[in-house]
C-alpha atoms as a PDB file:
ATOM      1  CA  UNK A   1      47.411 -70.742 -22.210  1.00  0.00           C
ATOM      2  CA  UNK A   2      43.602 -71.876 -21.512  1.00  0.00           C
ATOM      3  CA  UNK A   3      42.906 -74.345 -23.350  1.00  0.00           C
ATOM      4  CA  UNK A   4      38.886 -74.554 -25.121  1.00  0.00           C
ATOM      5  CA  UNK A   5      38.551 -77.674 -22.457  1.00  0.00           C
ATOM      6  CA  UNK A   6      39.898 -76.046 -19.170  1.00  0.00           C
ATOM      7  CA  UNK A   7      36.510 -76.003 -17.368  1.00  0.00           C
ATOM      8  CA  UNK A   8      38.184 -75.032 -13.863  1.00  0.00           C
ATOM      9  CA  UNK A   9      40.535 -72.865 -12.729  1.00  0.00           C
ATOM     10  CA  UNK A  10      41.744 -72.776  -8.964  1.00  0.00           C
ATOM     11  CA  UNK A  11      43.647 -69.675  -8.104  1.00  0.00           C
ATOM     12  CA  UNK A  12      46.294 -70.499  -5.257  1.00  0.00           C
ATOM     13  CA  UNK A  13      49.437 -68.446  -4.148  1.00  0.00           C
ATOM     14  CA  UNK A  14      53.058 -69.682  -3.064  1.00  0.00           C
ATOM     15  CA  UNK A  15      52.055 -69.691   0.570  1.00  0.00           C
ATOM     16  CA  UNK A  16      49.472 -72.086   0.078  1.00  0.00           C
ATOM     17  CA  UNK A  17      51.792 -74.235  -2.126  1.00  0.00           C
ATOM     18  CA  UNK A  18      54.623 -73.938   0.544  1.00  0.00           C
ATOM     19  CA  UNK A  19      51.892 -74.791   3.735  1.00  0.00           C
ATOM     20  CA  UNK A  20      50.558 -77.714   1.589  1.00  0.00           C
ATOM     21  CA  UNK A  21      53.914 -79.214   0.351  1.00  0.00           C
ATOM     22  CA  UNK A  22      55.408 -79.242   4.012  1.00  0.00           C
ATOM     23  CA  UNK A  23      52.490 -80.822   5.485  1.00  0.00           C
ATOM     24  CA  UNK A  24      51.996 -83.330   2.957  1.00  0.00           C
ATOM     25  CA  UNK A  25      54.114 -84.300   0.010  1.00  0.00           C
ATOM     26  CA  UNK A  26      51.366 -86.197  -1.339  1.00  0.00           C
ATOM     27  CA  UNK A  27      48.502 -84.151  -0.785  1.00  0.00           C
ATOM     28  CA  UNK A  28      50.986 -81.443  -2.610  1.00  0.00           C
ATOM     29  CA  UNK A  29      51.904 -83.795  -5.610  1.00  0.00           C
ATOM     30  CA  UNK A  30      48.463 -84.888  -6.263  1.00  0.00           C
ATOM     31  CA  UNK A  31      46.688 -81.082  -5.783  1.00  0.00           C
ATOM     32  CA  UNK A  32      49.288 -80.031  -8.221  1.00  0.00           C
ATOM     33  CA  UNK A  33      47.959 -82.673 -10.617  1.00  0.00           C
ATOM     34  CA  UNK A  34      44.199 -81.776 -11.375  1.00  0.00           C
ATOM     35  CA  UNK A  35      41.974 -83.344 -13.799  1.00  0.00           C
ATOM     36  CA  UNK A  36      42.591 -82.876 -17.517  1.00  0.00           C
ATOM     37  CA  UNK A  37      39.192 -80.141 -17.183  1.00  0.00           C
ATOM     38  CA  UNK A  38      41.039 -78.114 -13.909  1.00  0.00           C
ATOM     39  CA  UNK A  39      43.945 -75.446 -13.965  1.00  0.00           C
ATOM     40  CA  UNK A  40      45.437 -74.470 -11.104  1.00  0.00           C
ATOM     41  CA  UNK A  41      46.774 -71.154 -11.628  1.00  0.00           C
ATOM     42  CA  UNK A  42      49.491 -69.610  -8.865  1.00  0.00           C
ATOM     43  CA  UNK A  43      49.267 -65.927  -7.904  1.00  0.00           C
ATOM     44  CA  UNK A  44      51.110 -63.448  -9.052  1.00  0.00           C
ATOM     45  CA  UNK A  45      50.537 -64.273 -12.384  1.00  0.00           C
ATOM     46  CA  UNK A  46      52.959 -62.718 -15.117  1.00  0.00           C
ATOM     47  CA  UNK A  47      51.377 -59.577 -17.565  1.00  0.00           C
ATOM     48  CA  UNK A  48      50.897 -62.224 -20.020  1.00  0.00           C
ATOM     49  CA  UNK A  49      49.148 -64.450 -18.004  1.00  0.00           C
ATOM     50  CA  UNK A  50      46.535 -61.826 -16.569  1.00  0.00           C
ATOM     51  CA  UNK A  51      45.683 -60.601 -20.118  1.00  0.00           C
ATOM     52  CA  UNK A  52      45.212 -63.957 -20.957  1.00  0.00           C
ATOM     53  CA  UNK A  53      43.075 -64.311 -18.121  1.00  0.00           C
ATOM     54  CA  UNK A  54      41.001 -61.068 -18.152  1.00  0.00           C
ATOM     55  CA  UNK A  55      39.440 -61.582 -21.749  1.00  0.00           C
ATOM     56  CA  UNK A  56      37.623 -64.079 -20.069  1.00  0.00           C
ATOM     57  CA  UNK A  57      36.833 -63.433 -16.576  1.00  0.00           C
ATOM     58  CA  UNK A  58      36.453 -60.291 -14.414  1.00  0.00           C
ATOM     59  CA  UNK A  59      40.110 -58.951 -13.069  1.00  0.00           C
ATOM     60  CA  UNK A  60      38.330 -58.638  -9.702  1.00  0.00           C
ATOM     61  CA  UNK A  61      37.655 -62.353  -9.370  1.00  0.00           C
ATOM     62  CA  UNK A  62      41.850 -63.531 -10.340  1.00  0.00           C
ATOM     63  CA  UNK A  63      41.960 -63.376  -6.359  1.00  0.00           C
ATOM     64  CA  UNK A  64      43.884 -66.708  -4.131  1.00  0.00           C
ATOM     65  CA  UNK A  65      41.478 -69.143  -3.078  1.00  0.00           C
ATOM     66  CA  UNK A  66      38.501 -68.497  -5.823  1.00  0.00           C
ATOM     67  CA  UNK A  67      37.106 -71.186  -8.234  1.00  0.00           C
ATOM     68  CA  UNK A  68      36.395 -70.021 -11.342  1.00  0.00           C
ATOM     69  CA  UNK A  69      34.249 -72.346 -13.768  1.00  0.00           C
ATOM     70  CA  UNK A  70      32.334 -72.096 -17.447  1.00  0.00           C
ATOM     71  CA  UNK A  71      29.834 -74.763 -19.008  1.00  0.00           C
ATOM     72  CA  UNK A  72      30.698 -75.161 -22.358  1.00  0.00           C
ATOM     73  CA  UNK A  73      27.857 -73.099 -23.207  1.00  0.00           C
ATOM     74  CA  UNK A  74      28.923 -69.600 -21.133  1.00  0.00           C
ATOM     75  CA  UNK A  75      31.504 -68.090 -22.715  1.00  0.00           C
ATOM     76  CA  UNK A  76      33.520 -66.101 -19.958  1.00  0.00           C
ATOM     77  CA  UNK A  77      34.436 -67.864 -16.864  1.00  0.00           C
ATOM     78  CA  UNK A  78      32.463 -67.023 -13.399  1.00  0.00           C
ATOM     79  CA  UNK A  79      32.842 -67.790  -9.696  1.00  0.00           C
ATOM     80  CA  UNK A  80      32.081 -70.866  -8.313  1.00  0.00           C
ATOM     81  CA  UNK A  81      29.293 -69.090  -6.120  1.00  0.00           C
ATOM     82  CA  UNK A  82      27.464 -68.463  -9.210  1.00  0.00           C
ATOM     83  CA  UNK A  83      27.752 -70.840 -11.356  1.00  0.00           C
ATOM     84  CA  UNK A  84      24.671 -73.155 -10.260  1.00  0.00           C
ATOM     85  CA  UNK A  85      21.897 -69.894 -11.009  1.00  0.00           C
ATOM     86  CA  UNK A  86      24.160 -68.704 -14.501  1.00  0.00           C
ATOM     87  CA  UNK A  87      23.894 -72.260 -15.907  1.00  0.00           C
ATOM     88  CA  UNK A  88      20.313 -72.875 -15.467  1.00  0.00           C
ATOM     89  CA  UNK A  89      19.392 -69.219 -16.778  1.00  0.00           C
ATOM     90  CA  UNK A  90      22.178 -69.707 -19.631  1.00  0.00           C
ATOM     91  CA  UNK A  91      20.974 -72.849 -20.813  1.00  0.00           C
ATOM     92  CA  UNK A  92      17.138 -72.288 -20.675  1.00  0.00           C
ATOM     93  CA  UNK A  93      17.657 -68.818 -22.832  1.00  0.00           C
ATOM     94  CA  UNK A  94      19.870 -70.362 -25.342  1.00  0.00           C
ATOM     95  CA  UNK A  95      16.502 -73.420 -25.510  1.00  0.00           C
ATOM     96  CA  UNK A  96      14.481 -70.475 -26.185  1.00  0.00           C
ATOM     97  CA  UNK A  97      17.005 -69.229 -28.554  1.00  0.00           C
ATOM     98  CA  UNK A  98      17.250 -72.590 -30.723  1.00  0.00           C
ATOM     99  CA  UNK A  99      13.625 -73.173 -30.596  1.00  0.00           C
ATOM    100  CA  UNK A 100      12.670 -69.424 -32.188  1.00  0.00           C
ATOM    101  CA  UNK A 101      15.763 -70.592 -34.948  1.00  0.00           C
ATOM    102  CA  UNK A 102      13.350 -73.567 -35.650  1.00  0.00           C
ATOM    103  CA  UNK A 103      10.369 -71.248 -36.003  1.00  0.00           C
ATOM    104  CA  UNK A 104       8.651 -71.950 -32.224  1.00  0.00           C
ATOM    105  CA  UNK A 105       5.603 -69.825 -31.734  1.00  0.00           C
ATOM    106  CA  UNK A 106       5.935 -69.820 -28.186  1.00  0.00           C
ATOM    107  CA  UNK A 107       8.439 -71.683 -25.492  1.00  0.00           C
ATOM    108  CA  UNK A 108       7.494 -71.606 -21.959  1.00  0.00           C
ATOM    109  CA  UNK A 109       8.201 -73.403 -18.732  1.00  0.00           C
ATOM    110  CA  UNK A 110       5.014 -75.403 -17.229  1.00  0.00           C
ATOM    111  CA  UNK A 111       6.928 -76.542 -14.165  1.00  0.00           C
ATOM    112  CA  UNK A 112       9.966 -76.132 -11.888  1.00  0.00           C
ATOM    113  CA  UNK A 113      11.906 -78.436  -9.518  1.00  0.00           C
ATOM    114  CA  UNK A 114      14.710 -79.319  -7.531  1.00  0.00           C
ATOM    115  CA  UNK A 115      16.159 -82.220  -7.900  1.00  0.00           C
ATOM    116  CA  UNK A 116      18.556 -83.485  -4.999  1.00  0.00           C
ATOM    117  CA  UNK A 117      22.224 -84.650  -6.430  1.00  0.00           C
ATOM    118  CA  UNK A 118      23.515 -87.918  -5.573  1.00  0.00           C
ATOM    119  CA  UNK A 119      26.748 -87.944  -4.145  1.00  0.00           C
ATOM    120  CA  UNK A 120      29.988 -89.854  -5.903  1.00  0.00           C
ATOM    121  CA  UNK A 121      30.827 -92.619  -4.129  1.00  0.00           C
ATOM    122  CA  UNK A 122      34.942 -91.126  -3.444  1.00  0.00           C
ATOM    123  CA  UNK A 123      36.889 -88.331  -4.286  1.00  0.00           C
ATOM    124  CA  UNK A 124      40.126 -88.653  -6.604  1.00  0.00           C
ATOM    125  CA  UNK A 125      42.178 -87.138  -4.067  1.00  0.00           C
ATOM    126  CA  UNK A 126      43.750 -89.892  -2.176  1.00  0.00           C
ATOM    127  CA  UNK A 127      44.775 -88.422   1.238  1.00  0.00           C
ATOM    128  CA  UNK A 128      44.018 -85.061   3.280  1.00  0.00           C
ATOM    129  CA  UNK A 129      46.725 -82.863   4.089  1.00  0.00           C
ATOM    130  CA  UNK A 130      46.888 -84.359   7.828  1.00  0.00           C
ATOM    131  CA  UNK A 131      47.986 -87.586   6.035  1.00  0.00           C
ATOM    132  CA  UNK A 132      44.234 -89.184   7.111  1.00  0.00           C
ATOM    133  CA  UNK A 133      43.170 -91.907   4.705  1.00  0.00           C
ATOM    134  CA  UNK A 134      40.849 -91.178   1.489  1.00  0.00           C
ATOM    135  CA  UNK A 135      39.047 -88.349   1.635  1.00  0.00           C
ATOM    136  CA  UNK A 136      35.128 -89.418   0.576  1.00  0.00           C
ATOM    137  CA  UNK A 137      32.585 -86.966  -0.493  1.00  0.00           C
ATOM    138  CA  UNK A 138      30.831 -86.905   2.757  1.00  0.00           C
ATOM    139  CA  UNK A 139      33.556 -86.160   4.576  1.00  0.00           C
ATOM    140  CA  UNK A 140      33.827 -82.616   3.277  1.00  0.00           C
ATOM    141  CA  UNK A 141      31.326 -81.402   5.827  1.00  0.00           C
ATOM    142  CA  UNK A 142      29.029 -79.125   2.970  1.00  0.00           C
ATOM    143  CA  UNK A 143      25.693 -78.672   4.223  1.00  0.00           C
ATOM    144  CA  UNK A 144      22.738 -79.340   1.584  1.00  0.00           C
ATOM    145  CA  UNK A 145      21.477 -76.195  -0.153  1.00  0.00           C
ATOM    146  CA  UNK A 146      17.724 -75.835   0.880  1.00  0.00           C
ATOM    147  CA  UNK A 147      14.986 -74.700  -1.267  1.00  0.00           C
ATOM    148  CA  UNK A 148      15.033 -71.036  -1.759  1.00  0.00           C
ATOM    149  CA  UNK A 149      18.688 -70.902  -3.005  1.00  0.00           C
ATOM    150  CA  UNK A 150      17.425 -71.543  -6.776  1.00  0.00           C
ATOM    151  CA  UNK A 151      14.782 -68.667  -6.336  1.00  0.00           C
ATOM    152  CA  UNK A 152      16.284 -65.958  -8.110  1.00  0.00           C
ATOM    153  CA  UNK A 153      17.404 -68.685 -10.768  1.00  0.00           C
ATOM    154  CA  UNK A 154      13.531 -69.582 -11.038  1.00  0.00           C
ATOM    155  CA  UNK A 155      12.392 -65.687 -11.534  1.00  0.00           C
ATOM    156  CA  UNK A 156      15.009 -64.982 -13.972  1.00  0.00           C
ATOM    157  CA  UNK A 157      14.279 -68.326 -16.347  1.00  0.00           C
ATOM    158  CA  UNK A 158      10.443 -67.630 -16.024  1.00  0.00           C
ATOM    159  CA  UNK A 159      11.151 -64.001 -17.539  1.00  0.00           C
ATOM    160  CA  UNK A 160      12.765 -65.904 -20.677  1.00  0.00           C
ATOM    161  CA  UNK A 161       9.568 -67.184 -21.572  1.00  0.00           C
ATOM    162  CA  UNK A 162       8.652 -66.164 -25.158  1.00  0.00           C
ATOM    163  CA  UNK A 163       5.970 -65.624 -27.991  1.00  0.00           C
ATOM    164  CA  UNK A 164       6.676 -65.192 -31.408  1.00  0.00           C
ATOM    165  CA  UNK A 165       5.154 -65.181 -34.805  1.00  0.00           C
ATOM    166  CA  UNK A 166       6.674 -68.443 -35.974  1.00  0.00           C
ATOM    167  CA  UNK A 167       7.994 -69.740 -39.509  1.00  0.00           C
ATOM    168  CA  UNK A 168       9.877 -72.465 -41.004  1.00  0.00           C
ATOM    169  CA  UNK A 169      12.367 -73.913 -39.280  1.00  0.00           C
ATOM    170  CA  UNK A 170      15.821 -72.445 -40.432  1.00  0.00           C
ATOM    171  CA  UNK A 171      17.799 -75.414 -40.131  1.00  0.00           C
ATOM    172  CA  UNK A 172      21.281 -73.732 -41.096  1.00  0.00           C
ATOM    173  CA  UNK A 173      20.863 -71.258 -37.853  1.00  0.00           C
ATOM    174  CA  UNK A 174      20.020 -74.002 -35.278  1.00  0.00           C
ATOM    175  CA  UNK A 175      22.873 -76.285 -36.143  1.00  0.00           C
ATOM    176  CA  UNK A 176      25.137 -72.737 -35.965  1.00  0.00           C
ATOM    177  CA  UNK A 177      24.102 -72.229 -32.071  1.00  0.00           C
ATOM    178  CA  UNK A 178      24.273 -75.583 -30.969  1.00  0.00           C
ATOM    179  CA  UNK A 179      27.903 -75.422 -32.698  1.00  0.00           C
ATOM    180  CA  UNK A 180      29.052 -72.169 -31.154  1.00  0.00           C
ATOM    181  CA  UNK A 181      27.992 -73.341 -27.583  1.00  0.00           C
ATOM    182  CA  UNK A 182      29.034 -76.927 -27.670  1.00  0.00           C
ATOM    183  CA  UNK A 183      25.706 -78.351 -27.464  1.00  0.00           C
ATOM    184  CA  UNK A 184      25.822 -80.719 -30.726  1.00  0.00           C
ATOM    185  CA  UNK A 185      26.042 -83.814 -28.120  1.00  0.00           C
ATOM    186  CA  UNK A 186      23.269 -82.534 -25.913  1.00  0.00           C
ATOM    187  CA  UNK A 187      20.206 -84.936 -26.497  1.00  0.00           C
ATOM    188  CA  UNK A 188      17.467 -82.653 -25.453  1.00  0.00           C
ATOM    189  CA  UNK A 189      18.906 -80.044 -27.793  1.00  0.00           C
ATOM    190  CA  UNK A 190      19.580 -82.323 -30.753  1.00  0.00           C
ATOM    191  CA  UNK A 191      16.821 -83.895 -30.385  1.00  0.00           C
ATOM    192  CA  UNK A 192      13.943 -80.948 -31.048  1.00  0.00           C
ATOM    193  CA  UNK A 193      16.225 -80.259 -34.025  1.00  0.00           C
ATOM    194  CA  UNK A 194      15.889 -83.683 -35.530  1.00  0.00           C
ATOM    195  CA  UNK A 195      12.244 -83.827 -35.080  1.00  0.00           C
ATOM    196  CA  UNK A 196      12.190 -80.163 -36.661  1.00  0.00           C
ATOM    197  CA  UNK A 197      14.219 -81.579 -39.859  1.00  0.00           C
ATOM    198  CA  UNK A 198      11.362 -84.048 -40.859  1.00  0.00           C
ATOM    199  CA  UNK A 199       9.345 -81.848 -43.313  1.00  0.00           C
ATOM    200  CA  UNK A 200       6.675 -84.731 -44.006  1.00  0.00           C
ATOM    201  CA  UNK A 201       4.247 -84.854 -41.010  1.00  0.00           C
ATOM    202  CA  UNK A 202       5.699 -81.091 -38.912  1.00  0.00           C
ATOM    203  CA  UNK A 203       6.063 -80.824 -35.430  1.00  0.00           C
ATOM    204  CA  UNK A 204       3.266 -78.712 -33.932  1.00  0.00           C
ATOM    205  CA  UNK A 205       3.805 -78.935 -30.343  1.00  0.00           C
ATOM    206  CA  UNK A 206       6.404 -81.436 -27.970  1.00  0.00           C
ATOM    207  CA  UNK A 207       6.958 -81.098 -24.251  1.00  0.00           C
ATOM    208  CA  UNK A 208      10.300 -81.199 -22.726  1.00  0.00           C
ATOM    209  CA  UNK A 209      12.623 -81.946 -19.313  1.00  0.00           C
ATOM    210  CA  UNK A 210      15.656 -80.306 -19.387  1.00  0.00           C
ATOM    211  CA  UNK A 211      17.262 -81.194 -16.662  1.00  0.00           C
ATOM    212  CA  UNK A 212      20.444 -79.411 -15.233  1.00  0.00           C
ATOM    213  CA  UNK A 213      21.954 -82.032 -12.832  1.00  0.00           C
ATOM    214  CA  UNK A 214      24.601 -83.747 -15.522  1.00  0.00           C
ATOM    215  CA  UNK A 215      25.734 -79.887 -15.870  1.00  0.00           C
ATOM    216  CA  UNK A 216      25.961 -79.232 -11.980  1.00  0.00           C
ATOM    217  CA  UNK A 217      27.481 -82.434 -11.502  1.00  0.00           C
ATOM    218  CA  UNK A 218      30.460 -82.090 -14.301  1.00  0.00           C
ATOM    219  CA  UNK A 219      31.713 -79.068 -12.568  1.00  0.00           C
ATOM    220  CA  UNK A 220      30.990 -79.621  -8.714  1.00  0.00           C
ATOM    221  CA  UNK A 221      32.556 -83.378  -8.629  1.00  0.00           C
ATOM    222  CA  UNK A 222      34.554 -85.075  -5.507  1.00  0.00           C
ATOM    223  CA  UNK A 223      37.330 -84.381  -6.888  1.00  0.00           C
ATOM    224  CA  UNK A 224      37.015 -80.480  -6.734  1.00  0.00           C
ATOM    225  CA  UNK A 225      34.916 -81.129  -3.473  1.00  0.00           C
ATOM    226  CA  UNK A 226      38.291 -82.408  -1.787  1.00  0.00           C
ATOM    227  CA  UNK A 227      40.642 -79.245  -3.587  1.00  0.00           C
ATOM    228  CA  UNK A 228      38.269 -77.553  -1.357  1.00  0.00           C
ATOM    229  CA  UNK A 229      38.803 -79.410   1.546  1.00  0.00           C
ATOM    230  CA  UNK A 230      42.331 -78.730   1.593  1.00  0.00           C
ATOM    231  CA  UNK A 231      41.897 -75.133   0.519  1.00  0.00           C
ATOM    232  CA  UNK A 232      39.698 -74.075   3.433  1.00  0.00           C
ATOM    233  CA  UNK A 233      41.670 -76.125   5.797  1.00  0.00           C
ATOM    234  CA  UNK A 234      44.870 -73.586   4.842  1.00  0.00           C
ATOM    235  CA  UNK A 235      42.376 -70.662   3.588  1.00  0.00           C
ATOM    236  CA  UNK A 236      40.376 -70.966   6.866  1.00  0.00           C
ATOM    237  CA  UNK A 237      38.712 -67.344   7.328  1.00  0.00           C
ATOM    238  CA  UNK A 238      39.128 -65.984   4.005  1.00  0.00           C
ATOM    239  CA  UNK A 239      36.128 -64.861   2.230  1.00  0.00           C
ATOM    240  CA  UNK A 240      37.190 -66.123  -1.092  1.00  0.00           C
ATOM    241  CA  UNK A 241      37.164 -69.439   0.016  1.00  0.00           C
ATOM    242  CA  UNK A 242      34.159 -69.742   2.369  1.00  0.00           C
ATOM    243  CA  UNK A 243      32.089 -68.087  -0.957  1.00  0.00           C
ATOM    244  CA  UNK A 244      33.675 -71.264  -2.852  1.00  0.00           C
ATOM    245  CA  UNK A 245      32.401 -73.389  -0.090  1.00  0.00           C
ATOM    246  CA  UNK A 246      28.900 -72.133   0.220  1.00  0.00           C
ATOM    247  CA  UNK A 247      28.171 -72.657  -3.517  1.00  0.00           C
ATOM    248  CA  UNK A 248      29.388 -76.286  -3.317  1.00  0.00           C
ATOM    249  CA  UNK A 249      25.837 -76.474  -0.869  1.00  0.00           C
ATOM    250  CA  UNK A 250      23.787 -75.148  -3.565  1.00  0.00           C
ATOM    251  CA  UNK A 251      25.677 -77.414  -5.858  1.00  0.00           C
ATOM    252  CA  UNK A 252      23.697 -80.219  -4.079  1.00  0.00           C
ATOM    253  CA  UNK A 253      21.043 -79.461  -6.122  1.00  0.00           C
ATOM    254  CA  UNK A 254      19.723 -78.979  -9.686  1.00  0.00           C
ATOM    255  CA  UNK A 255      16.740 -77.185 -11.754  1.00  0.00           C
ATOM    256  CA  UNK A 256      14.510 -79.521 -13.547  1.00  0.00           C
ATOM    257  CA  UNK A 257      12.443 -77.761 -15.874  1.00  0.00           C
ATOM    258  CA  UNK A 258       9.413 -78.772 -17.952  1.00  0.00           C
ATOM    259  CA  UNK A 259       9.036 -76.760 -20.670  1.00  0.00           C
ATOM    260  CA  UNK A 260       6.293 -76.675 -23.507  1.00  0.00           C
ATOM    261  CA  UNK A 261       7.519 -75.760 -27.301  1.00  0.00           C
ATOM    262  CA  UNK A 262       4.529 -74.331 -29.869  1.00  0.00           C
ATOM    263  CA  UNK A 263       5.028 -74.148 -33.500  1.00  0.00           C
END
């Protein structure tokens, strides 16, 4: 079963397993034992477990060697390789979305940028597969994602710009979508909500950041940096993985957005 909090899921095969486990018991042991947000699924799956598995990702993506991840705010899990451009557009549309709910006349982004993600200071896998000591995020050898790999993200936010008639805010249908995509703990969410609630002196017009790094940096931690590691090292050539390892370069960055709400 995937549990609501599984926010990873590494697809492996018994090869893999058997490679890893003779050339390092503890490398093995501690792979096997992801964080509490990972699943590490091994390939072939049971009928069971690929029904389970294709009501919420595409069957052609349940492949060995492919990272699968979801914000809590996308419902169906995608590929690694996509995940930095789907959670920038996903999250911007379902801003616009809350901010029509509490009656916006228009929503639109004033500025774009890239923000450069600081790297953790070690991974939480102790020990590479060669038996080297800890493996540290800058040992993973990813090359920083340069500037034009959020450019189709930018395009496709800047077309969710909106205009609308506006009205009163409908309090009872904004508290509903922050609820159904687990954004009732996001401050820059809550907090245009709040300000909407105070029917003495209304909210005309606020400028916002939202800023994408905490989302980027959730999903692309050292910890699944170093799962990598050792996955490439015994996936070496495969597409799968060298897709997985070419989005954890644009996962060196982040959108910022500035964004102007109208009421």
């Amino acid at each position: 079963m995937i549990e609501p909090y599984i926010r990873k899921i590494i697809f492996v095969d018994d090869s893999f397993l058997e490679d890893l486990r003779h050339r390092s018991i503890s490398a093995y042991k501690q792979f096997e034992a992801p964080d509490l947000d990972t699943k590490i699924i091994t390939l072939p799956a049971n009928s069971s477990e690929i029904s389970e598995l294709v009501s919420c990702m595409s069957s052609s993506d349940i492949r060995a060697g492919e990272v699968m991840v979801r914000a809590p705010y996308i419902d169906q899990f995608i590929p690694l390789d996509a995940f930095t451009e789907d959670c920038a557009v996903e999250k911007y549309r379902l801003w616009v979305q809350l901010c029509l709910a509490l009656g916006a006349k228009s929503v639109s982004i004033t500025n774009i940028e890239e923000i450069t993600i600081e790297s953790d200071a070690k991974s939480e896998l102790s020990a590479s597969i060669s038996g080297k000591a800890p493996l540290i995020e800058g040992e993973v050898g990813f090359k920083k994602s340069d500037s034009e790999q959020n450019r189709e993200a930018r395009q496709s936010i800047m077309r969710l710009n909106a205009v609308a008639e506006g009205s009163e805010p409908n309090l009872v249908e904004a508290e509903r979508i922050l609820k159904r995509h687990g954004l009732q703990g996001d401050n820059m969410f809550r907090s245009i909500l709040d300000m909407r609630s105070v029917s003495s002196n209304r909210l005309t017009k606020q400028e916002f950041s939202l800023d994408l790094t905490s989302d980027i940096k959730k999903v692309m931690n050292a910890s699944l940096k170093a799962k990598v590691k050792v996955m490439s090292e015994l996936y070496s050539g495969r597409i799968e993985i060298d897709s997985v390892k070419k989005a954890l370069e644009k996962g060196s960055s982040a959108l910022k957005l500035s964004v102007t709400v109208e009421f």
